[in-house]
Protein backbone atom coordinates (compact mmCIF):
# COMPACT_ATOMS: atom_id res chain seq x y z
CA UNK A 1 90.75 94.69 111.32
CA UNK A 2 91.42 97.98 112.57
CA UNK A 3 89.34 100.32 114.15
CA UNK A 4 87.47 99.74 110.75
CA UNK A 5 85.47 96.63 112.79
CA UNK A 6 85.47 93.52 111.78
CA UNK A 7 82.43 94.14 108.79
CA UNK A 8 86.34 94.91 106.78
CA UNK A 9 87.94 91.79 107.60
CA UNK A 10 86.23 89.01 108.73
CA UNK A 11 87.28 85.51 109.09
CA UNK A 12 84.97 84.10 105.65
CA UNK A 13 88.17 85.30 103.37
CA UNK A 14 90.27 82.37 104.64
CA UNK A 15 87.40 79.94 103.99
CA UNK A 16 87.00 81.44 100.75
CA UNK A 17 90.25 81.76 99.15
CA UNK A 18 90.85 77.85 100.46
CA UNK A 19 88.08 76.96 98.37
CA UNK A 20 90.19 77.94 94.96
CA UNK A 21 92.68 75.11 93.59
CA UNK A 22 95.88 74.65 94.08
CA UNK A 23 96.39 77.76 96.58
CA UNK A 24 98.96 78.79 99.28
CA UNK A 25 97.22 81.05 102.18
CA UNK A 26 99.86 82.27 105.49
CA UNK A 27 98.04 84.27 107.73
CA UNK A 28 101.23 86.10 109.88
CA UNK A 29 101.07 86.64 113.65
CA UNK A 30 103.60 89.43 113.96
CA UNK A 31 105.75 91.99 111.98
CA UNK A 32 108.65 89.26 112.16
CA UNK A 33 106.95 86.40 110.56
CA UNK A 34 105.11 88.78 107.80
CA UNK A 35 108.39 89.63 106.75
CA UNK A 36 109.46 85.94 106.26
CA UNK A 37 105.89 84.75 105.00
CA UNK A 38 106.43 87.90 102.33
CA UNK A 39 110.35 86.17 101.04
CA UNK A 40 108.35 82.50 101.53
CA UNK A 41 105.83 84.20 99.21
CA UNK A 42 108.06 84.96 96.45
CA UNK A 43 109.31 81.25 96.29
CA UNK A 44 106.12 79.43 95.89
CA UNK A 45 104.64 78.88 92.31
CA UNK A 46 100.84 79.50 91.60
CA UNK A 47 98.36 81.52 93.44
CA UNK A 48 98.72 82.56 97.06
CA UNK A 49 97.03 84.47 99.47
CA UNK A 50 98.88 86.69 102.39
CA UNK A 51 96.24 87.92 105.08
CA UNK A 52 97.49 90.64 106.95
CA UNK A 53 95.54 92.78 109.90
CA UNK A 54 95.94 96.08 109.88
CA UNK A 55 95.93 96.34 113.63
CA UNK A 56 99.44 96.25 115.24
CA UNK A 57 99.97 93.50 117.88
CA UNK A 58 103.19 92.94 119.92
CA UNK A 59 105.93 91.38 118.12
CA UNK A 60 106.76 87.89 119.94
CA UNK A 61 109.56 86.12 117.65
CA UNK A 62 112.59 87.45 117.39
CA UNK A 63 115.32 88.05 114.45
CA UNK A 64 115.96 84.24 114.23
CA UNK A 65 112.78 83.38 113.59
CA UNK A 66 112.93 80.76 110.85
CA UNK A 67 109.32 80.54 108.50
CA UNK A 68 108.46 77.32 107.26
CA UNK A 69 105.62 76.98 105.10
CA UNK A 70 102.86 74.86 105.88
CA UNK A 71 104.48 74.07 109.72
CA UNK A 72 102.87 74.62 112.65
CA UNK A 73 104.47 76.19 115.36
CA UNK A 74 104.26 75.69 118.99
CA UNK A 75 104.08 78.66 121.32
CA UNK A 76 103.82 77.42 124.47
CA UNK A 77 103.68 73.92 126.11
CA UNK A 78 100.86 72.42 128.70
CA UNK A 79 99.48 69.39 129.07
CA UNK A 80 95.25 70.14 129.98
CA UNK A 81 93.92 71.63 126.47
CA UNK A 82 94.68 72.78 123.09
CA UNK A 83 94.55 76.24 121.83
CA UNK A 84 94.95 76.98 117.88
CA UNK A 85 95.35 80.36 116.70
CA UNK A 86 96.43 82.41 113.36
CA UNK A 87 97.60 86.05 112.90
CA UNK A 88 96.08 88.48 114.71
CA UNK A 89 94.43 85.73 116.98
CA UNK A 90 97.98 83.96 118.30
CA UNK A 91 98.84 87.10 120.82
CA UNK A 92 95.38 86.83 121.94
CA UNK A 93 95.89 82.94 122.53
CA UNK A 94 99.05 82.98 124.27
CA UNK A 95 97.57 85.48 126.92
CA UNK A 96 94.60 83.06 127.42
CA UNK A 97 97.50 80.18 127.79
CA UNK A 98 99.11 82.22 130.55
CA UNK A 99 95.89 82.87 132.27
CA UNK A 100 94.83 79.16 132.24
């Protein structure tokens, strides 16, 4: 959200655009994977939705990152609790994994 605050992007719009038929929403964690969710983009038929922040956050997958649509992706393994994240959230997450 920027140093707009969050009043410019808050987290209703995913909730929202879900709620239309038939459409594709990727919300990308880093410059990498908006790049590869922009190509996946291009391929899919019917609506879609691409959130992007406009804050920057560290870039954390490199040039072989491979985007598949609709996977999830695990960051980092542990065995004593869960921790789901999406765009600008997932940096955020993986320095509370650390910490834990």
């Amino acid at each position: 959200m920027g140093p707009d605050g969050g009043t410019h992007q808050s987290i209703e719009d995913i909730a929202l655009m879900r709620s239309l038929p038939n459409i594709s929403i990727i919300c990308p964690a880093d410059d990498i994977e908006a790049r590869a969710a922009v190509i996946e983009a291009s391929k899919i038929n019917g609506p879609f939705y691409l959130r992007m922040g406009r804050s920057s956050v560290p870039t954390f997958h490199n040039e072989n990152y491979k985007f598949e649509f609709g996977k999830r992706e695990i960051l980092k393994e542990g065995k004593d609790a869960t921790i789901i994240a999406t765009g600008l959230m997932v940096i955020e997450a993986l320095e509370a994994a650390i910490q834990l």
